[in-house]
Protein backbone atom coordinates (compact mmCIF):
# COMPACT_ATOMS: atom_id res chain seq x y z
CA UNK A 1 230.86 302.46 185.64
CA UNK A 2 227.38 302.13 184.44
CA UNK A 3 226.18 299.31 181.45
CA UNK A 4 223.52 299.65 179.09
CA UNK A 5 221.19 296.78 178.22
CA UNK A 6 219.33 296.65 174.91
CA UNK A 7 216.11 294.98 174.40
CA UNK A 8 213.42 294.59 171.72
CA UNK A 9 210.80 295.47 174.10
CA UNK A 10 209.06 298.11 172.43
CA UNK A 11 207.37 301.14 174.54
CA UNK A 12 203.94 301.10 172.59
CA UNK A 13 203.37 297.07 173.01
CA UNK A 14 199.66 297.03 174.58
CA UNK A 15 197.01 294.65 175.23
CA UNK A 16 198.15 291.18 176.86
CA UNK A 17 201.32 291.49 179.13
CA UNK A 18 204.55 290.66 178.38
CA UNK A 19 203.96 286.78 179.98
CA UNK A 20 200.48 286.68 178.29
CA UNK A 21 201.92 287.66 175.66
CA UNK A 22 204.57 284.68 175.39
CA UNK A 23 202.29 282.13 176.78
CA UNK A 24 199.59 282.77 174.10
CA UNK A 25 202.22 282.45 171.25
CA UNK A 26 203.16 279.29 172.69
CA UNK A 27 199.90 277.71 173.01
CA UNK A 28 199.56 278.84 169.52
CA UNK A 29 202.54 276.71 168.54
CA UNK A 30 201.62 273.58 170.44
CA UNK A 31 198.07 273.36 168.90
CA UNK A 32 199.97 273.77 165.28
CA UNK A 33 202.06 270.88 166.62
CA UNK A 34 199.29 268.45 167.83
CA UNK A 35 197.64 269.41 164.24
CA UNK A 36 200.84 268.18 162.30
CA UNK A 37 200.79 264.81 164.18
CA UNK A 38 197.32 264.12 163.72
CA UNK A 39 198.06 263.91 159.77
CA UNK A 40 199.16 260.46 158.43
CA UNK A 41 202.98 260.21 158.88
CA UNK A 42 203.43 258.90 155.51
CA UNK A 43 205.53 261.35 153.15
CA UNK A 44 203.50 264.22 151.52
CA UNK A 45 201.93 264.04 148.28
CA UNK A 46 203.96 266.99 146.86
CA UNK A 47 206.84 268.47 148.69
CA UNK A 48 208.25 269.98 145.82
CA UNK A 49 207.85 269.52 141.83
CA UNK A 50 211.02 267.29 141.65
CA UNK A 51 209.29 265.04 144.62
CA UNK A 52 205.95 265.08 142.68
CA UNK A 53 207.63 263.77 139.52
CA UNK A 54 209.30 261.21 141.31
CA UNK A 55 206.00 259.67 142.43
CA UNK A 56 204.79 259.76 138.45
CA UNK A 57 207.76 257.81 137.40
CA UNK A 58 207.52 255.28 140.50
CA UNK A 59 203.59 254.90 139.22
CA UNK A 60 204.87 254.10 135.85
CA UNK A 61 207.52 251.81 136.89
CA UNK A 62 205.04 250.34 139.11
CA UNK A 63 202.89 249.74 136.15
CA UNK A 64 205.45 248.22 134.26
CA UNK A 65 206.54 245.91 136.88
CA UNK A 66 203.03 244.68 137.19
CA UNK A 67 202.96 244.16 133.34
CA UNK A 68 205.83 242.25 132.69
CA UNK A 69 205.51 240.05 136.06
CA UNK A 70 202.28 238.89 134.57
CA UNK A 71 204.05 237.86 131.13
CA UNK A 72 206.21 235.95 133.67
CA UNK A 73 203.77 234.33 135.10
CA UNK A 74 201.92 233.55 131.51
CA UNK A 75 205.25 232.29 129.95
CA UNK A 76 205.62 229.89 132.87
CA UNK A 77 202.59 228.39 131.64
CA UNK A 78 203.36 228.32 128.15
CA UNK A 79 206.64 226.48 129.34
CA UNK A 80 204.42 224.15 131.38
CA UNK A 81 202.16 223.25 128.49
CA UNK A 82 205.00 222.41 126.18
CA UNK A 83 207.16 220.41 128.74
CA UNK A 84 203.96 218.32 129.80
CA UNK A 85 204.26 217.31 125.60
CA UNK A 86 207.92 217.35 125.82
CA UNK A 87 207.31 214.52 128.74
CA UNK A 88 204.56 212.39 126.78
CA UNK A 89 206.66 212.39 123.72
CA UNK A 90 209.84 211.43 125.22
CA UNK A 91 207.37 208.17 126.69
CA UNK A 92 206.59 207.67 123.00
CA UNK A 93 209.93 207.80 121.40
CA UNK A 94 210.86 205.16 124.04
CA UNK A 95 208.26 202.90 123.70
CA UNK A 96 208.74 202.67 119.39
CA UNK A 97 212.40 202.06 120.56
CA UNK A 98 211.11 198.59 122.24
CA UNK A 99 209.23 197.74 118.94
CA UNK A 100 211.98 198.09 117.14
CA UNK A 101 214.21 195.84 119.23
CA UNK A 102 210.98 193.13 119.44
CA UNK A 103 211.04 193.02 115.42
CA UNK A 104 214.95 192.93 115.05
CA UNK A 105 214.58 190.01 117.26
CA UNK A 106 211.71 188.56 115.78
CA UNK A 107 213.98 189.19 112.49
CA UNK A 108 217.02 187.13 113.95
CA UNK A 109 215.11 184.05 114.67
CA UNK A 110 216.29 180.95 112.39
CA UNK A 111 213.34 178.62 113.31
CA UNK A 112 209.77 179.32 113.82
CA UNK A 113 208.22 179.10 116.82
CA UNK A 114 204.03 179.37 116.37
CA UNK A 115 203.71 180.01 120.42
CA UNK A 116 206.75 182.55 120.55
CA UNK A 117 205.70 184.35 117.66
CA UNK A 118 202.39 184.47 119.04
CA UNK A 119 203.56 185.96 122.44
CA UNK A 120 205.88 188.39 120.71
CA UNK A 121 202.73 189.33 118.58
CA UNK A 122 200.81 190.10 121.85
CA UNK A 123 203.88 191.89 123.26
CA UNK A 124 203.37 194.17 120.03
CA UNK A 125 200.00 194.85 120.49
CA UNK A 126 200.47 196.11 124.07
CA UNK A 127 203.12 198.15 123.10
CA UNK A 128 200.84 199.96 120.44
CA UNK A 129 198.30 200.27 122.89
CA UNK A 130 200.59 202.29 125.40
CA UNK A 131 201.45 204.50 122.58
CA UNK A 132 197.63 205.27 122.17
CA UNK A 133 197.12 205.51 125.59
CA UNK A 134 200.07 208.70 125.99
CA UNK A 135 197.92 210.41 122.60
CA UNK A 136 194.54 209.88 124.04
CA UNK A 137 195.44 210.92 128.09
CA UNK A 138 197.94 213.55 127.63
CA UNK A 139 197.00 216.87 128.46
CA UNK A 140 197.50 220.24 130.34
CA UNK A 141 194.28 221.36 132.29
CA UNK A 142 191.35 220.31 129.79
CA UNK A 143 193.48 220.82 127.10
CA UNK A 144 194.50 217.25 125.08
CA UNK A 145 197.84 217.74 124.16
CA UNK A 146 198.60 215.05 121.18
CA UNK A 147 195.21 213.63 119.96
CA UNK A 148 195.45 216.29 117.13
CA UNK A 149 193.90 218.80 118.64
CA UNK A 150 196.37 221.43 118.29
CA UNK A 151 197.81 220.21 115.09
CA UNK A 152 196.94 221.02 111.16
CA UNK A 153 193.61 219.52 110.39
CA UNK A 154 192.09 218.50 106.79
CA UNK A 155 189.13 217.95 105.06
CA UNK A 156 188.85 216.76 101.71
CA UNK A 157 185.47 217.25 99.55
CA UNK A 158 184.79 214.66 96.65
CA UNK A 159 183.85 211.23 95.86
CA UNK A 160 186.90 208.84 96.05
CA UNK A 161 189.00 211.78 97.97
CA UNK A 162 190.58 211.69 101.12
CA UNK A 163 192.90 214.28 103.36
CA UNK A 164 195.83 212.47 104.62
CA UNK A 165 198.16 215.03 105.98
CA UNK A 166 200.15 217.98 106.41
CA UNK A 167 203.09 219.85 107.07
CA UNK A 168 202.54 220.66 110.47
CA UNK A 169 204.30 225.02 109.82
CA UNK A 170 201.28 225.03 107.00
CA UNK A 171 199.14 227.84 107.24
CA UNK A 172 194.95 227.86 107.21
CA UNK A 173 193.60 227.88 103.73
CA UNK A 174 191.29 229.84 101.98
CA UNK A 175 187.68 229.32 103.05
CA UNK A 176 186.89 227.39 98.82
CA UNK A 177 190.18 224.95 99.86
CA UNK A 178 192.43 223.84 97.44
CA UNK A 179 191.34 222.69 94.16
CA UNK A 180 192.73 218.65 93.78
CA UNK A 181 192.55 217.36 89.88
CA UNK A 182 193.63 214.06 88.56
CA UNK A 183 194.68 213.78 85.47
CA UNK A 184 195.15 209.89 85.11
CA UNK A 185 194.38 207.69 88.17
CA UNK A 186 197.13 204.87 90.34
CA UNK A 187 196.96 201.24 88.94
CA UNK A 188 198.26 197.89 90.44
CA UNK A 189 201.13 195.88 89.14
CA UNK A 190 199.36 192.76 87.35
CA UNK A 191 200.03 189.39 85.14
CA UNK A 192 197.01 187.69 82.77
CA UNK A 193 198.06 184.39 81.14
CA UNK A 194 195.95 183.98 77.38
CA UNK A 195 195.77 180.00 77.74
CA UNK A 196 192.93 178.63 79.99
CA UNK A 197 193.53 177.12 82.99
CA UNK A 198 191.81 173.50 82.62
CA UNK A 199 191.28 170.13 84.20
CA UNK A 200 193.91 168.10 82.35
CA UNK A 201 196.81 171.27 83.23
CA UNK A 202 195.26 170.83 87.04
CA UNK A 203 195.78 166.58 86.27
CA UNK A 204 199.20 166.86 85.27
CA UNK A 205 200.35 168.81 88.45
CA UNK A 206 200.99 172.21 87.12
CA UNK A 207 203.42 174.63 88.76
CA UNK A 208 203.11 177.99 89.42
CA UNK A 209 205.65 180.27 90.21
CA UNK A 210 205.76 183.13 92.24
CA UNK A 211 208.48 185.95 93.14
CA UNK A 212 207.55 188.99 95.22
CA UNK A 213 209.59 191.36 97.44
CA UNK A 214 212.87 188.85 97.35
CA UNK A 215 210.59 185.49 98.21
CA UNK A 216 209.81 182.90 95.93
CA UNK A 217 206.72 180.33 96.25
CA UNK A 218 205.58 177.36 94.10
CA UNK A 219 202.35 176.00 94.31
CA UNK A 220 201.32 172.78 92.64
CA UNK A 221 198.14 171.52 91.22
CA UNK A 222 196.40 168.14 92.48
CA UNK A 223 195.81 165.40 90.42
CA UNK A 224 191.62 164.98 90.78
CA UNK A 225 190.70 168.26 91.98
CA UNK A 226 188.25 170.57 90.10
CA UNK A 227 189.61 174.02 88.69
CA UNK A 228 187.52 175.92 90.82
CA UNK A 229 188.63 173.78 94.01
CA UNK A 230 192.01 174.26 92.51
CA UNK A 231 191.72 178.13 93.04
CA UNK A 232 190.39 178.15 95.85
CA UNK A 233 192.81 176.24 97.05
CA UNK A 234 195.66 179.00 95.31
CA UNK A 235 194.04 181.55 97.37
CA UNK A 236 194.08 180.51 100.85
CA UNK A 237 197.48 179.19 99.63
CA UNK A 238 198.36 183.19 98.67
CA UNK A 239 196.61 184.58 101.99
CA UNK A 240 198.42 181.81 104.06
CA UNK A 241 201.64 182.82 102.58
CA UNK A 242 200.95 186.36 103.03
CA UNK A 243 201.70 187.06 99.33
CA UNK A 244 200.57 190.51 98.49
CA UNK A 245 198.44 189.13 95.31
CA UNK A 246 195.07 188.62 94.25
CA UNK A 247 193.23 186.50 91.95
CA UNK A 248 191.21 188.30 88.89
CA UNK A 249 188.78 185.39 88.78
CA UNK A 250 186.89 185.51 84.92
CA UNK A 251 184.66 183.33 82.94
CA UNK A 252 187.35 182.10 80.54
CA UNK A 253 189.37 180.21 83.67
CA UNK A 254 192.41 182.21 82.28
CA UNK A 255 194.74 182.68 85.25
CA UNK A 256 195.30 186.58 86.16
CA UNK A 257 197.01 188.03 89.33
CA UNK A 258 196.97 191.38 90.27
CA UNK A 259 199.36 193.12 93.06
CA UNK A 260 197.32 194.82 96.20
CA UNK A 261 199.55 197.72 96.21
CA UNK A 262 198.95 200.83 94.24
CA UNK A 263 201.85 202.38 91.81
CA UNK A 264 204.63 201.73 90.12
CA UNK A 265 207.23 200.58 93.20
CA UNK A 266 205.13 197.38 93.57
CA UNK A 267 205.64 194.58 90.65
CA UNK A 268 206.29 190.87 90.89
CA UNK A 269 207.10 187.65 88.73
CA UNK A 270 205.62 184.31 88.02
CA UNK A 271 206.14 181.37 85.56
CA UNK A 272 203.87 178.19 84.75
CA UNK A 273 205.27 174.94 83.99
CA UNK A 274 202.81 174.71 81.02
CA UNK A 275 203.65 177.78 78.48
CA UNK A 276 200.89 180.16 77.84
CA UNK A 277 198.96 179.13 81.04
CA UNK A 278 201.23 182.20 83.00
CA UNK A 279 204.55 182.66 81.34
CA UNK A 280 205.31 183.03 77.90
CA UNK A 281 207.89 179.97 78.19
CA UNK A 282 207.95 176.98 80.25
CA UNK A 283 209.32 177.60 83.69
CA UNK A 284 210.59 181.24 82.94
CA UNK A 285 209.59 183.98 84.88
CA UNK A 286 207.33 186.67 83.24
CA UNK A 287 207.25 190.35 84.74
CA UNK A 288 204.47 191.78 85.13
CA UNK A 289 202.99 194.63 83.93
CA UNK A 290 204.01 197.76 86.06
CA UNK A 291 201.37 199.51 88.05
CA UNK A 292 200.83 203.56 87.70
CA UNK A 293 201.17 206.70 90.09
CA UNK A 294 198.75 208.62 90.35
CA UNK A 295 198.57 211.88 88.47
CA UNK A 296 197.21 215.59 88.80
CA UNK A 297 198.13 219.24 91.16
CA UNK A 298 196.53 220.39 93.96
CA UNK A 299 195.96 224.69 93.84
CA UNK A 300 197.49 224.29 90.49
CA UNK A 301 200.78 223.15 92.04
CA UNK A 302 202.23 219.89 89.65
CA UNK A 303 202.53 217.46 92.57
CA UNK A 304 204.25 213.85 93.46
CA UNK A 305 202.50 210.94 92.92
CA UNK A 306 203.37 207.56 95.08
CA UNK A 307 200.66 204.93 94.26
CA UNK A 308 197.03 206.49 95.46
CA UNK A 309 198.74 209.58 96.77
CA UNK A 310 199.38 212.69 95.44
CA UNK A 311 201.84 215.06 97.39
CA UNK A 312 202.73 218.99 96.99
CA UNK A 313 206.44 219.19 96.90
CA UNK A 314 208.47 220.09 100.10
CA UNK A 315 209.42 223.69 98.39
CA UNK A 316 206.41 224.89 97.95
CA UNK A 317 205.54 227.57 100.44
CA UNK A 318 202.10 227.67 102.21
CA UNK A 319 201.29 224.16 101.27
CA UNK A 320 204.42 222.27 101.64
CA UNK A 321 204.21 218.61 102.20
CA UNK A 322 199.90 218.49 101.72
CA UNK A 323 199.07 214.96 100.85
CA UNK A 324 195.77 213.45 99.41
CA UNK A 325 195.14 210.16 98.51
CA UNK A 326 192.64 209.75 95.56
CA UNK A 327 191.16 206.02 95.33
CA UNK A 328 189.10 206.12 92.38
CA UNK A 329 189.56 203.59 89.29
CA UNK A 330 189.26 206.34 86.79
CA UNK A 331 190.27 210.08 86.85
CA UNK A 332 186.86 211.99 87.13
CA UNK A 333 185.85 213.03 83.33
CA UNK A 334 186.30 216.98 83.64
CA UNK A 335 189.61 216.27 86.17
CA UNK A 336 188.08 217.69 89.18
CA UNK A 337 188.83 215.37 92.24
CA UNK A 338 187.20 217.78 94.58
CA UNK A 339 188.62 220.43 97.23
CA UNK A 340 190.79 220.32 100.23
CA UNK A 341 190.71 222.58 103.38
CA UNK A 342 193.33 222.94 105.77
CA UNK A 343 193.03 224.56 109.69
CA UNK A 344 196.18 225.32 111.26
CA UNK A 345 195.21 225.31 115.03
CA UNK A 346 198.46 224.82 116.65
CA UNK A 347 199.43 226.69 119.43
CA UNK A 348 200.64 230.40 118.86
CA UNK A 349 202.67 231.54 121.74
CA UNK A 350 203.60 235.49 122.16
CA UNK A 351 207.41 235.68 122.60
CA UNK A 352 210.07 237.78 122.28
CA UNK A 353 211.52 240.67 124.09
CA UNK A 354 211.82 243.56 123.35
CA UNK A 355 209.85 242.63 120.06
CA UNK A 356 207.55 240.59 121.18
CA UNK A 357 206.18 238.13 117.95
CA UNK A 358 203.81 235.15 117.69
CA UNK A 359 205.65 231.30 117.58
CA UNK A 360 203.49 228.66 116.69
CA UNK A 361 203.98 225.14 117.72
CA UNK A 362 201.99 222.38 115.57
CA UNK A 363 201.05 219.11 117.36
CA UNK A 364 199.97 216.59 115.37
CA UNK A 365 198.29 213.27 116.54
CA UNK A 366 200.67 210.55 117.69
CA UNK A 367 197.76 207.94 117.80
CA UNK A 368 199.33 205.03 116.36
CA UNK A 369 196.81 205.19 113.91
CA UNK A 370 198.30 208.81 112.68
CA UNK A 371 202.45 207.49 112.74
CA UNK A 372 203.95 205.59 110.09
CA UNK A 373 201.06 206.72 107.60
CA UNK A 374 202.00 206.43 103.58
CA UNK A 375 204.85 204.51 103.91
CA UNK A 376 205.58 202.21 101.15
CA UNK A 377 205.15 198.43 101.98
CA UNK A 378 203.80 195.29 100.41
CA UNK A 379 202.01 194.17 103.61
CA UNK A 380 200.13 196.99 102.89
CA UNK A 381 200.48 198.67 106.45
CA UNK A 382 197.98 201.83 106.13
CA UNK A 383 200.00 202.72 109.85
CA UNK A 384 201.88 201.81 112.78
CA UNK A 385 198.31 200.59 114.37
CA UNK A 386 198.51 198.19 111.30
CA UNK A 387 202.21 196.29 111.65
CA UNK A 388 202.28 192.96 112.81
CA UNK A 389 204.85 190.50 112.85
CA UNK A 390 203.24 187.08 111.25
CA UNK A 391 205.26 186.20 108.12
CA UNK A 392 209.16 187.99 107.48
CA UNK A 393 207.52 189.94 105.05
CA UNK A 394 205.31 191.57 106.86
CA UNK A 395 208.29 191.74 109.77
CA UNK A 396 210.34 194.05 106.97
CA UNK A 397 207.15 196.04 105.98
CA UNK A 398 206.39 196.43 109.60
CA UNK A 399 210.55 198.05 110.20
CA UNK A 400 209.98 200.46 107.26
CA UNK A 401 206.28 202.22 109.11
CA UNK A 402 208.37 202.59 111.93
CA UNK A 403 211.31 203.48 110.97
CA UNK A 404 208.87 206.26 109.67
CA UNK A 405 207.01 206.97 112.75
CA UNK A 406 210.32 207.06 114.47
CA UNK A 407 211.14 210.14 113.02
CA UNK A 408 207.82 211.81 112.79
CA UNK A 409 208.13 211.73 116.31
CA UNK A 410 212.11 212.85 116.36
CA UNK A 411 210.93 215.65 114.07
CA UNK A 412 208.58 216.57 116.83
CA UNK A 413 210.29 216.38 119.53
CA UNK A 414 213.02 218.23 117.93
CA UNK A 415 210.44 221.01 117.55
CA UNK A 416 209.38 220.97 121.50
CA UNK A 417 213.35 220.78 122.10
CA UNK A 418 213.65 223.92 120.79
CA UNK A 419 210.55 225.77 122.53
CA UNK A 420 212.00 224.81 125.86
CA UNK A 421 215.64 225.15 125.26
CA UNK A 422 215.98 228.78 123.34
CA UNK A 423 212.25 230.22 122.48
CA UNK A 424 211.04 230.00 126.09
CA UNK A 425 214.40 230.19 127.97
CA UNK A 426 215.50 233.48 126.15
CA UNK A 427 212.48 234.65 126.16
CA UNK A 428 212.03 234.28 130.04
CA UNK A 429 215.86 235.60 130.59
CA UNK A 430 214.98 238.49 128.95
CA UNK A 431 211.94 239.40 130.94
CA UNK A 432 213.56 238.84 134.17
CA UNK A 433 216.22 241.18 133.04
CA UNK A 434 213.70 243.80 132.20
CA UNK A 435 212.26 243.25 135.48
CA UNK A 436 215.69 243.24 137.81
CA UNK A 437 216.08 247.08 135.78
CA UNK A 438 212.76 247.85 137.04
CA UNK A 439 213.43 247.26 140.64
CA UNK A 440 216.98 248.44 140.90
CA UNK A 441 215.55 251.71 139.25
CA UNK A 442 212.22 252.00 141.82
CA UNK A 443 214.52 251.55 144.64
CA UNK A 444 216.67 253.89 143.52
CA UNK A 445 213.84 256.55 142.79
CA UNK A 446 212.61 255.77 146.04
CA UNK A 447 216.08 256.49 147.97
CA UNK A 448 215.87 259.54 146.07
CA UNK A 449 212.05 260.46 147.03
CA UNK A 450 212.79 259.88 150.75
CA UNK A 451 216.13 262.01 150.89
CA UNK A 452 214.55 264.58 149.54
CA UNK A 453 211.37 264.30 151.84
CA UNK A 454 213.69 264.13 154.76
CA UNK A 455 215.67 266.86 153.62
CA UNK A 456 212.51 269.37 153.59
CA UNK A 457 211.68 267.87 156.99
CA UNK A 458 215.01 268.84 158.51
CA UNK A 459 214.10 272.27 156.66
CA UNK A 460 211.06 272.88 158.52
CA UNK A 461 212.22 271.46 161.84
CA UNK A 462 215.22 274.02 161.65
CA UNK A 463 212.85 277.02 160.71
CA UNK A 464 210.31 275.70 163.65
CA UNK A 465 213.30 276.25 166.42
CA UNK A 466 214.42 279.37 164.81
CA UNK A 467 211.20 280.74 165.01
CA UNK A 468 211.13 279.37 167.96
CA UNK A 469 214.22 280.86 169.42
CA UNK A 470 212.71 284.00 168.13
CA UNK A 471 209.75 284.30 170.09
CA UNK A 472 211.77 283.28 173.19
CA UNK A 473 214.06 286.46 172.66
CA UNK A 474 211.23 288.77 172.33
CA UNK A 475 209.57 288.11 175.05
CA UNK A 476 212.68 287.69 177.49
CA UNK A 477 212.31 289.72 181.05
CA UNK A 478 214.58 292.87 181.54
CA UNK A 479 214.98 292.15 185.16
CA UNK A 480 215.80 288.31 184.57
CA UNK A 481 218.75 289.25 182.33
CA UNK A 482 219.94 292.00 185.00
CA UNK A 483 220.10 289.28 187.30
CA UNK A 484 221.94 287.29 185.57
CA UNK A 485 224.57 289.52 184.23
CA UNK A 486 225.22 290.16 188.46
């Protein structure tokens, strides 16, 4: 029986033999080999064009994962800045809480007590010192905090004007200011007698009545003393007393008092014993004659006037709540006061995903200098620095400033509450979320990238062998495979 065996060994193959042949096409291969392991084994720059777009997209997501982590990082700052405040004004709001317990103390007491008074005094003092100590030490890096510094400034331009403050949302105004003009100016609450004050009245004992703020005084004339003793005597009598008053003194001796607070909310009574001297009648109280707000707009706005200050109303939009005080005896002959300019340097914080906006945040001074400012009282408290707690008037004047700085700093805090609680918090959320996408969808490009990288590998390994395999079968020996098949 005989077998034929079919190879691909062609008759006109010259040059190398058959085994030179195989072992030079072999060599061949392992030299491509060692080439292909000398590159970097990192995944090719471009497999294929879906592989090459991949990388663009995992460049840009790169990008974008760099951007937002650095808003992270910047917000976390922000945060930091505003809880540092948050901190100091928490300090602050506790430490007016202890004055106001001292002076409803102070307020309870049914005898007085010169040495505890004193040492509740000196209590006060340190108290308002801590306060100023939080405003003036407070602060993030080199940056103060709550000396003012990042709060609305003023400056006011004119004889007899002052800037006193500011809505603390106001914006910057224009480079000329606001125009101020006052139209009539604040007077003080006062009472003139139109019968001399002599020596035989001072001889007789005279008494002069006083009512102011709910207290009533009498002081009494000495037989023997001079007139000019005698009011000398009536004012360190007055200061001692701590009666807001002051004496008009004039050549005629006639007896006029005149209230140290500006405006109409400050009046008071008094009678003489001897009619005409104070009173119109004997021993009946005269009121006096009221004092005057002042009068006049600022940028043309019709404003509020409380005593020496004049105040744009709360509605008023850019201005709201700007407050001057004008302390001249007579409005100025053409009206014009003088200018006022307003900075708004608060902090403006970039917030908001994903519409990202500006939020400013307005810190105002919380020296106690700044707190409890324009607050009506007969003590005539400029500020919480001011309040002390020497006569029960001045105990009741000193409640009302803080009662007022209490919630200037509420309103504040408030403010801060808010920053940390919802514009910083949702803010931050919102970027983290933007940045968990980011990842998940790298990763997931990347899972993609290296399945198809592997993919082509497995491609070219397979076409290698077959090759491979190829080469092998064409250069088999006809006598090996005769053997074989014995």
């Amino acid at each position: 029986m005989s077998m034929n065996i079919r190879t691909n060994i062609g008759p006109a193959m010259g040059g190398l033999s058959e085994h030179g042949t195989f072992r030079n096409s072999m060599y061949q291969q392992q030299e491509q080999e060692k080439k292909e392991k000398q590159k970097t084994p990192v995944r090719p720059a471009v497999v294929k064009d879906h592989v090459s777009a991949h990388l663009m997209i995992n460049e840009d997501l790169r990008l974008k994962s760099t951007g937002l982590q650095n808003e992270i990082s910047h917000l976390e700052e922000e945060m930091s800045i505003v809880q540092t405040a948050a901190s100091a004004l928490e300090n602050v709001e506790v430490k007016l809480i202890e004055i106001m317990e001292l002076l409803v103390i102070v307020s309870k007491e049914t005898e007085f007590n010169s040495v505890l008074r004193e040492a509740d005094q000196q209590e006060l003092v340190k108290l308002i010192k801590r306060i100023n100590t939080v405003a003036d030490e407070t602060s993030y890096g080199h940056q103060s905090l709550l000396d003012g510094s990042y709060g609305v400034r003023g400056v006011a331009t004119g004889e007899f004007l002052d800037f006193v403050m500011m809505n603390s949302n106001s914006k910057t105004s224009p480079l000329s200011g606001y125009e101020v003009l006052v139209t009539e100016a604040a007077t003080r609450s006062e009472l003139k007698g139109f019968r001399p004050f002599t020596q035989d009245i001072v001889d007789q004992k005279e008494q002069l009545i006083f009512e102011e703020g709910g207290t009533s005084n009498c002081f009494i004339t000495q037989k023997g003393e001079s007139v000019s003793a005698t009011f000398r005597r009536l004012a360190d009598w007055i200061s001692q007393l701590k009666i807001p008053l002051e004496i008009v003194r004039n050549v005629d001796d006639i007896l006029h008092f005149r209230h140290l607070q500006y405006g109409s909310a400050y009046i008071f009574e008094a009678s003489s014993f001897t009619p005409g001297l104070l009173s119109l009648e004997s021993q009946k109280v005269t009121l006096a004659s009221p004092g005057l707000d002042l009068k006049g707009t600022i940028n043309g706005m019709p404003c509020l006037g409380h005593g020496q200050y004049l105040s744009v109303p709360a509605e008023t939009e850019d201005i709201s709540g700007l407050t001057v005080r004008y302390y001249g005896s007579e409005a100025p002959a053409d009206k014009v006061a003088g200018t006022v300019s307003v900075i708004q340097n608060g902090f403006q914080f970039r917030v908001g995903i994903p519409e990202p906006h500006i939020e400013l945040l307005s810190l105002a001074s919380i020296h106690t200098s700044h707190l409890g400012v324009d607050t009506e009282n007969v003590s005539g408290f400029n500020s919480l620095q001011e309040i002390n707690i020497q006569t029960e008037q001045r105990i009741k004047d000193s409640m009302r400033v803080l009662e007022k700085s209490l919630k200037e700093i509420s309103e504040v805090r408030a403010r801060v509450k808010v920053f940390c609680d919802t514009t910083f918090n949702d803010s931050m959320k919102n970027l983290r979320n933007e940045y968990d996408k980011l990842v998940i969808t790298d990763q997931n490009i990347e899972n993609s990238e290296e399945a198809h990288v592997f993919a082509e590998q497995t491609g070219n390994i397979i076409a290698k062998n077959l090759v491979r395999s190829k080469e092998a079968q064409a250069h088999q020996n006809q006598e090996t495979v005769l053997s074989l098949l014995k």
